[in-house]
C-alpha atoms as a PDB file:
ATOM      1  CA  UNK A   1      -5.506  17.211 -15.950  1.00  0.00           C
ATOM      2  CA  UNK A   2      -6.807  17.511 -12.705  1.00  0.00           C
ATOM      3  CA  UNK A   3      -6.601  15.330  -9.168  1.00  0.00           C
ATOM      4  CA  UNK A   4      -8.700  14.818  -6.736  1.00  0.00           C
ATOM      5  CA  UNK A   5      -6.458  13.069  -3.818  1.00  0.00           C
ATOM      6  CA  UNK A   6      -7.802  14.092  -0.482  1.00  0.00           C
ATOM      7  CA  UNK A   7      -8.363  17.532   0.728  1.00  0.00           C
ATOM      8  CA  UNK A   8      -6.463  18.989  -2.317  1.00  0.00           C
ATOM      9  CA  UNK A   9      -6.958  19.058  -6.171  1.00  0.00           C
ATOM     10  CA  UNK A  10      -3.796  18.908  -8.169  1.00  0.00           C
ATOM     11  CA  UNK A  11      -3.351  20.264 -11.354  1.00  0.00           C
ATOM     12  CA  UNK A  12      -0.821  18.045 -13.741  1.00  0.00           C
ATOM     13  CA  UNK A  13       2.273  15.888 -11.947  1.00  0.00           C
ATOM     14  CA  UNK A  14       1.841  14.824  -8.583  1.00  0.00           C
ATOM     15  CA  UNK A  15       5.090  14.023  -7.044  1.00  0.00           C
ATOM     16  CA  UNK A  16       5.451  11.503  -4.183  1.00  0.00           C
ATOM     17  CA  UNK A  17       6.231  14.337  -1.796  1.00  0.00           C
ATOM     18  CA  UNK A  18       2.978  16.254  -2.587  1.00  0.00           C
ATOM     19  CA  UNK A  19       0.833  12.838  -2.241  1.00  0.00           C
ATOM     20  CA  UNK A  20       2.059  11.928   1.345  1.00  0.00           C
ATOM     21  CA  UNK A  21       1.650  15.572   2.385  1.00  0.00           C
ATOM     22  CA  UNK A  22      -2.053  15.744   0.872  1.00  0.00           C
ATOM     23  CA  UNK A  23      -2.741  12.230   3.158  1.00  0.00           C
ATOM     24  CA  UNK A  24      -1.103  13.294   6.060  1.00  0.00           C
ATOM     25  CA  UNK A  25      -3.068  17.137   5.476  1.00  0.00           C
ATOM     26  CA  UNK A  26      -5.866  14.928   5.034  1.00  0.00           C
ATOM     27  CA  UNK A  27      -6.658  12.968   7.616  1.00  0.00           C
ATOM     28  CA  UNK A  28      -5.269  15.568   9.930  1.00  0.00           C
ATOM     29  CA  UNK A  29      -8.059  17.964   9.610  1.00  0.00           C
ATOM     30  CA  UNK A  30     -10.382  14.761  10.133  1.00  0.00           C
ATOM     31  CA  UNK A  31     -11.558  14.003   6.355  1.00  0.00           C
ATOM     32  CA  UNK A  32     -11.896  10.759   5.432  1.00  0.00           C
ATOM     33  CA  UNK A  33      -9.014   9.122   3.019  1.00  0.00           C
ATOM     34  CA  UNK A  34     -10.516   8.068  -0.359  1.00  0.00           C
ATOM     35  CA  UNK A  35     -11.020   4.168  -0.230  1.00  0.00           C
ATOM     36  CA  UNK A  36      -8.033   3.940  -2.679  1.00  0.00           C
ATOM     37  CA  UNK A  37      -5.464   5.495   0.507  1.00  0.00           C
ATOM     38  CA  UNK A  38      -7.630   4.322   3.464  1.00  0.00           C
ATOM     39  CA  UNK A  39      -6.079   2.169   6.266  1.00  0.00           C
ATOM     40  CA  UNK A  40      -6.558  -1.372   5.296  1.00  0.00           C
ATOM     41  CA  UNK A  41      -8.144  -2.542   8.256  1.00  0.00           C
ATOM     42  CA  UNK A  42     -10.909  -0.233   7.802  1.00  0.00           C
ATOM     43  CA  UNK A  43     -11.685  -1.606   4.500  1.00  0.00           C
ATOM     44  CA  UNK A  44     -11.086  -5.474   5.434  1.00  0.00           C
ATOM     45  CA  UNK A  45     -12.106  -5.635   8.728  1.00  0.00           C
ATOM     46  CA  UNK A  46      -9.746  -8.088   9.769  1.00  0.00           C
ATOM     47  CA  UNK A  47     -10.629  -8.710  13.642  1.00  0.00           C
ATOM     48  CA  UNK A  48     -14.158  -9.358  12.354  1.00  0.00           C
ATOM     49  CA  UNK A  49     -13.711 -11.471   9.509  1.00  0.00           C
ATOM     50  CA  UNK A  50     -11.960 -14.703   9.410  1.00  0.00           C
ATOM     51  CA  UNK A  51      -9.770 -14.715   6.073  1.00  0.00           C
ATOM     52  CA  UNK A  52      -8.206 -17.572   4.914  1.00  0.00           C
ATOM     53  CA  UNK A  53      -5.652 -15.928   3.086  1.00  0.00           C
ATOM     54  CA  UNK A  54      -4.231 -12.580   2.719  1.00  0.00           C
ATOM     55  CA  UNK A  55      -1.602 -11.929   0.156  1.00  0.00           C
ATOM     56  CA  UNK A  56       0.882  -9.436  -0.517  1.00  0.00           C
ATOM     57  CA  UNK A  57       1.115  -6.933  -3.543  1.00  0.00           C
ATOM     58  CA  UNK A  58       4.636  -7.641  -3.453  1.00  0.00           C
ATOM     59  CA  UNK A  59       4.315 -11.226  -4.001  1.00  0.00           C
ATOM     60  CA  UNK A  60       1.048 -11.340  -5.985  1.00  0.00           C
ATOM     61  CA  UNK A  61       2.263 -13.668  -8.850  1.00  0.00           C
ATOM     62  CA  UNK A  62       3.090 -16.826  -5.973  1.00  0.00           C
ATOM     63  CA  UNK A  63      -0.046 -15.513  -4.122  1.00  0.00           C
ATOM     64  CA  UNK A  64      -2.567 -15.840  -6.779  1.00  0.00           C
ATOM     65  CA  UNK A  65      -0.948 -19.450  -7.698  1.00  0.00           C
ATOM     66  CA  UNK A  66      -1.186 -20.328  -4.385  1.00  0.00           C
ATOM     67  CA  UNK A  67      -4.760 -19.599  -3.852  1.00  0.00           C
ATOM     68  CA  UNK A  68      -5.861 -20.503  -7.450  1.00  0.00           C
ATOM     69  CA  UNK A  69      -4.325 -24.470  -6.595  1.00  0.00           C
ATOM     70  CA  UNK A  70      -6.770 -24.864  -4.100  1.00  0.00           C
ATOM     71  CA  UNK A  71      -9.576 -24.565  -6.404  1.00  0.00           C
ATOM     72  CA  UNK A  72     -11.168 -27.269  -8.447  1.00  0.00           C
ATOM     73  CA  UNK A  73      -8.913 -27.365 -11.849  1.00  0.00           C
ATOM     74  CA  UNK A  74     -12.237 -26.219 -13.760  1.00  0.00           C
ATOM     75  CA  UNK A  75     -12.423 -22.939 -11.599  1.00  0.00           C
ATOM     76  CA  UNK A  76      -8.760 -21.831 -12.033  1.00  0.00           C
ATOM     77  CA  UNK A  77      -8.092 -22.939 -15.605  1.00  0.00           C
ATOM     78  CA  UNK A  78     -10.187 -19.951 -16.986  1.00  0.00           C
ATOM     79  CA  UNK A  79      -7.700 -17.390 -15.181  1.00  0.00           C
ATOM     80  CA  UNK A  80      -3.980 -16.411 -16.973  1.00  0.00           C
ATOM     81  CA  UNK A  81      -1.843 -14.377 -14.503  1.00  0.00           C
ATOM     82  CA  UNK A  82      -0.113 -11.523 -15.720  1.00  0.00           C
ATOM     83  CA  UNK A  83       3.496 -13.183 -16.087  1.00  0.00           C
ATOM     84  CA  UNK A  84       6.203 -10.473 -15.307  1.00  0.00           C
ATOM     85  CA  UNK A  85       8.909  -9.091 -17.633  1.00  0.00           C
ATOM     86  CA  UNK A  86      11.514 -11.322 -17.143  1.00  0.00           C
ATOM     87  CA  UNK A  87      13.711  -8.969 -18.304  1.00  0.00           C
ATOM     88  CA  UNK A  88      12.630  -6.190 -15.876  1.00  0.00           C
ATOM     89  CA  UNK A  89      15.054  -5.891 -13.055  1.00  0.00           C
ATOM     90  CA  UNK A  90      13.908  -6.490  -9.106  1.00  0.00           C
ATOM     91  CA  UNK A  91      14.544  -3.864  -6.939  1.00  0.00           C
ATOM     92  CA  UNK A  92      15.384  -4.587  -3.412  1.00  0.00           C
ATOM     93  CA  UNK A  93      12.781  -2.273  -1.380  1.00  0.00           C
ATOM     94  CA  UNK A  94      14.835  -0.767   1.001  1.00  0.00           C
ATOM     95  CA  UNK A  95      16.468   1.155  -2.397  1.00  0.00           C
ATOM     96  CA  UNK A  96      12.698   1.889  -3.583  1.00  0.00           C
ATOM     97  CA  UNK A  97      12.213   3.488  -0.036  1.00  0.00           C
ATOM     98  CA  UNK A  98      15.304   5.484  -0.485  1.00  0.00           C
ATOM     99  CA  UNK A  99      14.040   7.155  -3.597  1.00  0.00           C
ATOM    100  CA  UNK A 100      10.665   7.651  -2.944  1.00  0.00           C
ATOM    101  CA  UNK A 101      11.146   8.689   0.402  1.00  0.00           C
ATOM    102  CA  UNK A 102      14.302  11.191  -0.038  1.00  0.00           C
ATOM    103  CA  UNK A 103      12.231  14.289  -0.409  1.00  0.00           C
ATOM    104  CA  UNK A 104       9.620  13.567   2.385  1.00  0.00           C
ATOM    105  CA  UNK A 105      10.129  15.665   5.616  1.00  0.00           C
ATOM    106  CA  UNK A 106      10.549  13.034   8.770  1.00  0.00           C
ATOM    107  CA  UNK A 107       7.437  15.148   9.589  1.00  0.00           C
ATOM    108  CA  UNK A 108       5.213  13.843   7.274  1.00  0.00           C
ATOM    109  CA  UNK A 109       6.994   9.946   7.470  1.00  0.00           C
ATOM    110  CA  UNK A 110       6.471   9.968  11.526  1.00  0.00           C
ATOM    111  CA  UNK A 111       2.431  11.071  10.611  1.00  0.00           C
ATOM    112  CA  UNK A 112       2.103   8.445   8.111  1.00  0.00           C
ATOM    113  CA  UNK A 113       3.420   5.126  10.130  1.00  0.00           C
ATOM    114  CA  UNK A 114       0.964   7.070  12.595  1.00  0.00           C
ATOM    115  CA  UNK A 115      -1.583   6.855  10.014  1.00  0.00           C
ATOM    116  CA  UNK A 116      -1.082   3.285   8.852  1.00  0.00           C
ATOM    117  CA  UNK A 117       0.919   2.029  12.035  1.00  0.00           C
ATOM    118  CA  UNK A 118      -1.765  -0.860  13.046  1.00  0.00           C
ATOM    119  CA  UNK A 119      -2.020  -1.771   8.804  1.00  0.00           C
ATOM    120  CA  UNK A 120       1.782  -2.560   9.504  1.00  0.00           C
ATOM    121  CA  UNK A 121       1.155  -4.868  12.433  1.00  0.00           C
ATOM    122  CA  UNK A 122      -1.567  -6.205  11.100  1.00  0.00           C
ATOM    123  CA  UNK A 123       0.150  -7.143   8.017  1.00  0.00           C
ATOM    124  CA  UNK A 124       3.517  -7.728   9.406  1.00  0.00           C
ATOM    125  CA  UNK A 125       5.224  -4.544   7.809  1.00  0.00           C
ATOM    126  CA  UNK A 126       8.171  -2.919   8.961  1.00  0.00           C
ATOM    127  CA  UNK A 127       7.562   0.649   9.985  1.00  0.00           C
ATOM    128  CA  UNK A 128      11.040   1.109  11.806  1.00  0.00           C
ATOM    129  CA  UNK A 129      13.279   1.585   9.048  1.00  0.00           C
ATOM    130  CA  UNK A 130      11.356   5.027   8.626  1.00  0.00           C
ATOM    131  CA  UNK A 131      10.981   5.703  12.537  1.00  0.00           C
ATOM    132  CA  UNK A 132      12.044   3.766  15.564  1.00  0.00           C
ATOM    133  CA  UNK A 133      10.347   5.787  18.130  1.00  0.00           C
ATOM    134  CA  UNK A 134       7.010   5.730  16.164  1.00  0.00           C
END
């Protein structure tokens, strides 16, 4: 099976270490990231549209209660939530970092908080676990 992630088309597994090189390679040479790797605030526009609420992948569950209990109770009682595995273990994400991130070169790291530096401001990630100088 074949994918299509930037500038490259990969043939079978993709590991993590191939996908951040293929963004970085990417938008290097000037292409355009496909929508589903684009900066955020290309896509949302935040400085030019007023949101009342952004929420977090991370915290989707308490996001999407939080925004659905504003609505009128006739809106909101037609949506279920996805309710998570309560038997599926949490993992704190400075350990996910650690093992997706042990085979990237600092290289390609540094160029992606370059990439997606103003996406963490904007959205109040931390970029300087990865890079302090960035």
């Amino acid at each position: 099976m074949a994918a299509k992630l930037g500038a490259v088309v990969f043939v079978g597994n993709v590991s993590f270490s191939e996908f951040t090189r293929d963004i970085v390679d990417t938008w290097s040479a000037g292409i355009e990231l496909d929508k589903h790797w684009r900066e955020q605030h290309k896509l949302c526009h935040p400085c030019h549209i007023k949101y009342d609420f952004i929420g977090r992948f991370e915290h989707y569950g308490d996001d999407a209660r939080r925004v659905l209990a504003k609505l009128p109770k006739p809106a909101w009682s037609v949506f279920r939530l996805p309710v998570a595995n309560p038997s599926h273990r949490r993992v704190p994400l400075s350990q996910q970092r650690e093992k997706y991130y042990a085979k990237v070169s600092r290289d390609i790291v540094r160029n992606l908080i370059r990439i997606y530096k103003i996406d963490y401001e904007l959205f109040g990630y931390d970029y300087r676990w990865a890079c302090s100088s960035c």
